[in-house]
N, C-alpha and C. Protein backbone atom coordinates (compact mmCIF):
# COMPACT_ATOMS: atom_id res chain seq x y z
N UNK A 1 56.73 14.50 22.36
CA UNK A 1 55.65 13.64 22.80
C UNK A 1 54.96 12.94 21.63
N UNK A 2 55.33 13.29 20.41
CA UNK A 2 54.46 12.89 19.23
C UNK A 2 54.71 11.31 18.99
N UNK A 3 55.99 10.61 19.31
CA UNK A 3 56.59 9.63 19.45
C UNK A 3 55.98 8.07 20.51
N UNK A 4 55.43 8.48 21.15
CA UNK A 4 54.75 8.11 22.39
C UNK A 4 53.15 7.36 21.76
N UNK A 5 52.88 6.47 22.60
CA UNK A 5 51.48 5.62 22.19
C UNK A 5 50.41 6.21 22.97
N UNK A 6 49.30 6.14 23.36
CA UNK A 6 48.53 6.86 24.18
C UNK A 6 47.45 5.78 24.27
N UNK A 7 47.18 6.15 25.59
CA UNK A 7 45.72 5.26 25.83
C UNK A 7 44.89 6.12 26.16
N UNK A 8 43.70 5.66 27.42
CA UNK A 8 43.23 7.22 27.46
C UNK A 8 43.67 8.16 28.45
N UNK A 9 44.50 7.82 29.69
CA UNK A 9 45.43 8.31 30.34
C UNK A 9 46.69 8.29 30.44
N UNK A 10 47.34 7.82 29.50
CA UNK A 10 48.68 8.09 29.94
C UNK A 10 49.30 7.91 28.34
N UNK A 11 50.25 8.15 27.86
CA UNK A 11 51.16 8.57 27.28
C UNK A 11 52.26 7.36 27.21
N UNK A 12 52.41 6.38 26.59
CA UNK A 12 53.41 5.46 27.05
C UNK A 12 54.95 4.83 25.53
N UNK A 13 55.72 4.42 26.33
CA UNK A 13 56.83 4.10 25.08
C UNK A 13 57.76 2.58 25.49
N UNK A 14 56.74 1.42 25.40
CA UNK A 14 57.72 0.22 26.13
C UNK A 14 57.72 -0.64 25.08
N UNK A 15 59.52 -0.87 24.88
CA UNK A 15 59.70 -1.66 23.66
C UNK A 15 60.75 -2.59 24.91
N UNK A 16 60.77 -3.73 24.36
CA UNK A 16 61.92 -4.48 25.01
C UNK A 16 62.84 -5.27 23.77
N UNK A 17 63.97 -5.74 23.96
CA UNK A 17 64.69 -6.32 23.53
C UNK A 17 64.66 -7.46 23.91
N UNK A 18 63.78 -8.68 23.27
CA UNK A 18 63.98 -9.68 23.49
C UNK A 18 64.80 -11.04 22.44
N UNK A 19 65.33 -12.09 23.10
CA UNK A 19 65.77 -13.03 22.45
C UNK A 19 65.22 -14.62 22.20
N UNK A 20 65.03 -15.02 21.32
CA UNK A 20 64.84 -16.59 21.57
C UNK A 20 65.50 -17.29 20.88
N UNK A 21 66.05 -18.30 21.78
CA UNK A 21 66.79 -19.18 21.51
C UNK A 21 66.64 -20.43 21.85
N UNK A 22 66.74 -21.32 20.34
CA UNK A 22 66.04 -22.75 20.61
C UNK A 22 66.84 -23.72 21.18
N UNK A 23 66.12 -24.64 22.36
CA UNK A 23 66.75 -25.67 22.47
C UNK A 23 68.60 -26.09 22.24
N UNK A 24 69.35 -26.09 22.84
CA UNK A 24 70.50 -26.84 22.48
C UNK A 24 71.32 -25.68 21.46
N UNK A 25 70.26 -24.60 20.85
CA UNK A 25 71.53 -23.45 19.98
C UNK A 25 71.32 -24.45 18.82
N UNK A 26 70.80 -25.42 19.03
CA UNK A 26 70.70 -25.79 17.22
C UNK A 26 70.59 -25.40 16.37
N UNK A 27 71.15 -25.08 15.47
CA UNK A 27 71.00 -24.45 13.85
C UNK A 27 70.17 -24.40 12.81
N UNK A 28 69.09 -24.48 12.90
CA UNK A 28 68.11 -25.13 11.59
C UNK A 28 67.25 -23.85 11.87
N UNK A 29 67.76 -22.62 12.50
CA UNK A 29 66.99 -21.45 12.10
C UNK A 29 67.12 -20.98 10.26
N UNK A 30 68.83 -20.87 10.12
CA UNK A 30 68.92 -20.74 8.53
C UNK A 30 68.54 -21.34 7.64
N UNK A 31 67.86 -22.55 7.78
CA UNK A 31 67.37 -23.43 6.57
C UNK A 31 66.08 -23.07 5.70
N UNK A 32 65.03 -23.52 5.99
CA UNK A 32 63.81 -23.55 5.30
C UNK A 32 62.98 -22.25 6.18
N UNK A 33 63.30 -22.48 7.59
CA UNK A 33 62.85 -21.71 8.54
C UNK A 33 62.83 -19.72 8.14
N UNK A 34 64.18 -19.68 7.92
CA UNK A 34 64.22 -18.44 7.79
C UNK A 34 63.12 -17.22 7.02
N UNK A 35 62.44 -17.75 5.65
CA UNK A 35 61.68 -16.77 5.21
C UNK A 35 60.51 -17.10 5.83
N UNK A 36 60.01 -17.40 6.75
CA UNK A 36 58.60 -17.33 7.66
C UNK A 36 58.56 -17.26 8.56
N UNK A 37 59.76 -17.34 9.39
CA UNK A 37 60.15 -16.63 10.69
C UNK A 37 59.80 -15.11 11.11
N UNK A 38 59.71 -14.38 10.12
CA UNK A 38 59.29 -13.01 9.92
C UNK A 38 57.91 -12.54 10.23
N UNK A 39 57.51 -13.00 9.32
CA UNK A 39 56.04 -13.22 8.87
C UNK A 39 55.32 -13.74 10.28
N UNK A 40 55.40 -14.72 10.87
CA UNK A 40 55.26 -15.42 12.22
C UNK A 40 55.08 -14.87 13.18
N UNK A 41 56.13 -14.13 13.43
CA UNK A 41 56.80 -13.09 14.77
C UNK A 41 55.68 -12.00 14.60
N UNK A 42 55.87 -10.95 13.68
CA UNK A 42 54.60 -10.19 12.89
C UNK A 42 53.37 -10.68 13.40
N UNK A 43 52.58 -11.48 13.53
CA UNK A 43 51.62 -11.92 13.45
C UNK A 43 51.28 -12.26 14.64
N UNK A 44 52.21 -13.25 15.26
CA UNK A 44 51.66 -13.42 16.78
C UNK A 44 52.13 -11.99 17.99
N UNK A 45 52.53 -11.08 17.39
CA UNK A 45 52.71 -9.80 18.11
C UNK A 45 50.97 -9.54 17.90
N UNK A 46 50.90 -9.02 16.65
CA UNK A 46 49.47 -8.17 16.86
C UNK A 46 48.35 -8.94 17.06
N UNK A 47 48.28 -10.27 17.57
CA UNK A 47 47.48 -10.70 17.89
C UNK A 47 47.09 -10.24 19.95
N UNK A 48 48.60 -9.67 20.51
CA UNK A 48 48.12 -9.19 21.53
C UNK A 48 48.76 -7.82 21.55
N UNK A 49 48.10 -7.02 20.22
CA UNK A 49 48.16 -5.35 20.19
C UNK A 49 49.42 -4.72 19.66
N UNK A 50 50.46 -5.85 19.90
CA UNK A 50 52.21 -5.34 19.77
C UNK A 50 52.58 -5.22 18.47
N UNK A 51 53.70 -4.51 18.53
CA UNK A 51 54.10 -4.49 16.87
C UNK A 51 55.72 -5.03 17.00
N UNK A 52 56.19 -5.75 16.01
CA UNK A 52 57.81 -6.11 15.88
C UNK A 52 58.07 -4.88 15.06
N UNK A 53 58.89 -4.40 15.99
CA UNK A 53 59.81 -2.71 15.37
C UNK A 53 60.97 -3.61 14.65
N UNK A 54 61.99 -4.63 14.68
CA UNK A 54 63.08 -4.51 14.59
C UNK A 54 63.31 -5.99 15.09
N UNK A 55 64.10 -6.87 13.57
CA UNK A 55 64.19 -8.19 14.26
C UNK A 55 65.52 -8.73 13.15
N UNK A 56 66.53 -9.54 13.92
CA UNK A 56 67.42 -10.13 13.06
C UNK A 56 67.81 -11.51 13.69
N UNK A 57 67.73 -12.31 12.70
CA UNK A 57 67.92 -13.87 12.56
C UNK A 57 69.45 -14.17 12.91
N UNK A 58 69.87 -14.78 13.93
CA UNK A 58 71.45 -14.96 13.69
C UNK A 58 71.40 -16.62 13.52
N UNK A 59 72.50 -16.93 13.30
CA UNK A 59 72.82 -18.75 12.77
C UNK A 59 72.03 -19.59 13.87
N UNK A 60 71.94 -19.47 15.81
CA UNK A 60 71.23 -20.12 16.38
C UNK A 60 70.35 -19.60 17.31
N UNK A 61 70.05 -17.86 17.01
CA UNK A 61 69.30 -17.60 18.25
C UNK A 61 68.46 -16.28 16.75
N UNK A 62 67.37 -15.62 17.87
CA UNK A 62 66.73 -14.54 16.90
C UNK A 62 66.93 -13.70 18.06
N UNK A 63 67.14 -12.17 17.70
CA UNK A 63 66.61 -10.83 18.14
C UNK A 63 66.01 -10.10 17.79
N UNK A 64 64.87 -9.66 18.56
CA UNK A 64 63.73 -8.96 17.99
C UNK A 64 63.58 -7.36 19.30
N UNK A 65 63.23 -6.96 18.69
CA UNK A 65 62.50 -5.38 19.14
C UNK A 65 61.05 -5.26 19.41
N UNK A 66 60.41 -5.89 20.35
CA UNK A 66 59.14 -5.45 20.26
C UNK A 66 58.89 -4.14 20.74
N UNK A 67 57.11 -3.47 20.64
CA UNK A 67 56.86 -2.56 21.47
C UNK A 67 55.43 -3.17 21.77
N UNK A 68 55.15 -3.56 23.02
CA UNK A 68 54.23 -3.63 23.74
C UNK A 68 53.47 -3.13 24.87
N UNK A 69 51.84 -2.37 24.57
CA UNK A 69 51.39 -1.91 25.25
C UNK A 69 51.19 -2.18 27.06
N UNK A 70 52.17 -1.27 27.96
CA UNK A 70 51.55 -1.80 28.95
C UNK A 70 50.82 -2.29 29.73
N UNK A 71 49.25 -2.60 29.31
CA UNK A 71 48.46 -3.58 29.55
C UNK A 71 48.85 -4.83 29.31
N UNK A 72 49.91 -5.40 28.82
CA UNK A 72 50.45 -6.72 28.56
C UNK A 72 51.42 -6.82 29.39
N UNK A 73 51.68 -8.29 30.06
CA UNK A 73 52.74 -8.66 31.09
C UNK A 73 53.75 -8.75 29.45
N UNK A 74 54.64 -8.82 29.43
CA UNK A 74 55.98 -8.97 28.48
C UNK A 74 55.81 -10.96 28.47
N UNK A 75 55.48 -11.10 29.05
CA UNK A 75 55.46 -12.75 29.55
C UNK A 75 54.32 -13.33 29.24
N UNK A 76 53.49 -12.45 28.78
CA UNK A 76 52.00 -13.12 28.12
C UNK A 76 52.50 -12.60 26.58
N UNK A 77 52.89 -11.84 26.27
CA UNK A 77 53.26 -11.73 24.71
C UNK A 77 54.03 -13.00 23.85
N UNK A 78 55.25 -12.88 24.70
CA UNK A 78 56.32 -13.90 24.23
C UNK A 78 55.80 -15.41 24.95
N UNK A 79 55.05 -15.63 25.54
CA UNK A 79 54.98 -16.89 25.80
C UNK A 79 53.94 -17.00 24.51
């Protein structure tokens, strides 16, 4: 149980696997983009509580690991 987030009732563990992928699969993630893509993702997570566990850049799409507190729709995070 040590693993687990806690609120004041319940005990919780929701990470999802999400993807984004721009427009058309266009490529211009590897360019200039790439070293602040990180940093970005990071940032607009804990702005609603979440943390990026786990994220990798591929040539036209990103995958990331969030974990977000169930008080958040998954759809208010990533939007």
């Amino acid at each position: 149980m040590d693993d687990y987030e806690s609120l004041k009732h319940t005990k919780w563990e929701c990470k999802y696997h999400v993807v984004f992928i721009p427009k058309c699969r266009r490529k211009r993630l590897y360019a200039q983009l790439r070293q602040h893509l990180g940093e970005v993702f990071r940032r607009l997570a804990q702005q609603k509580e979440s943390q990026l566990l786990e994220g990798h850049l591929i040539v036209d799409h990103v995958h990331t690991l969030i974990s977000i507190p169930p008080k958040y729709a998954v759809s208010q995070v990533v939007g």
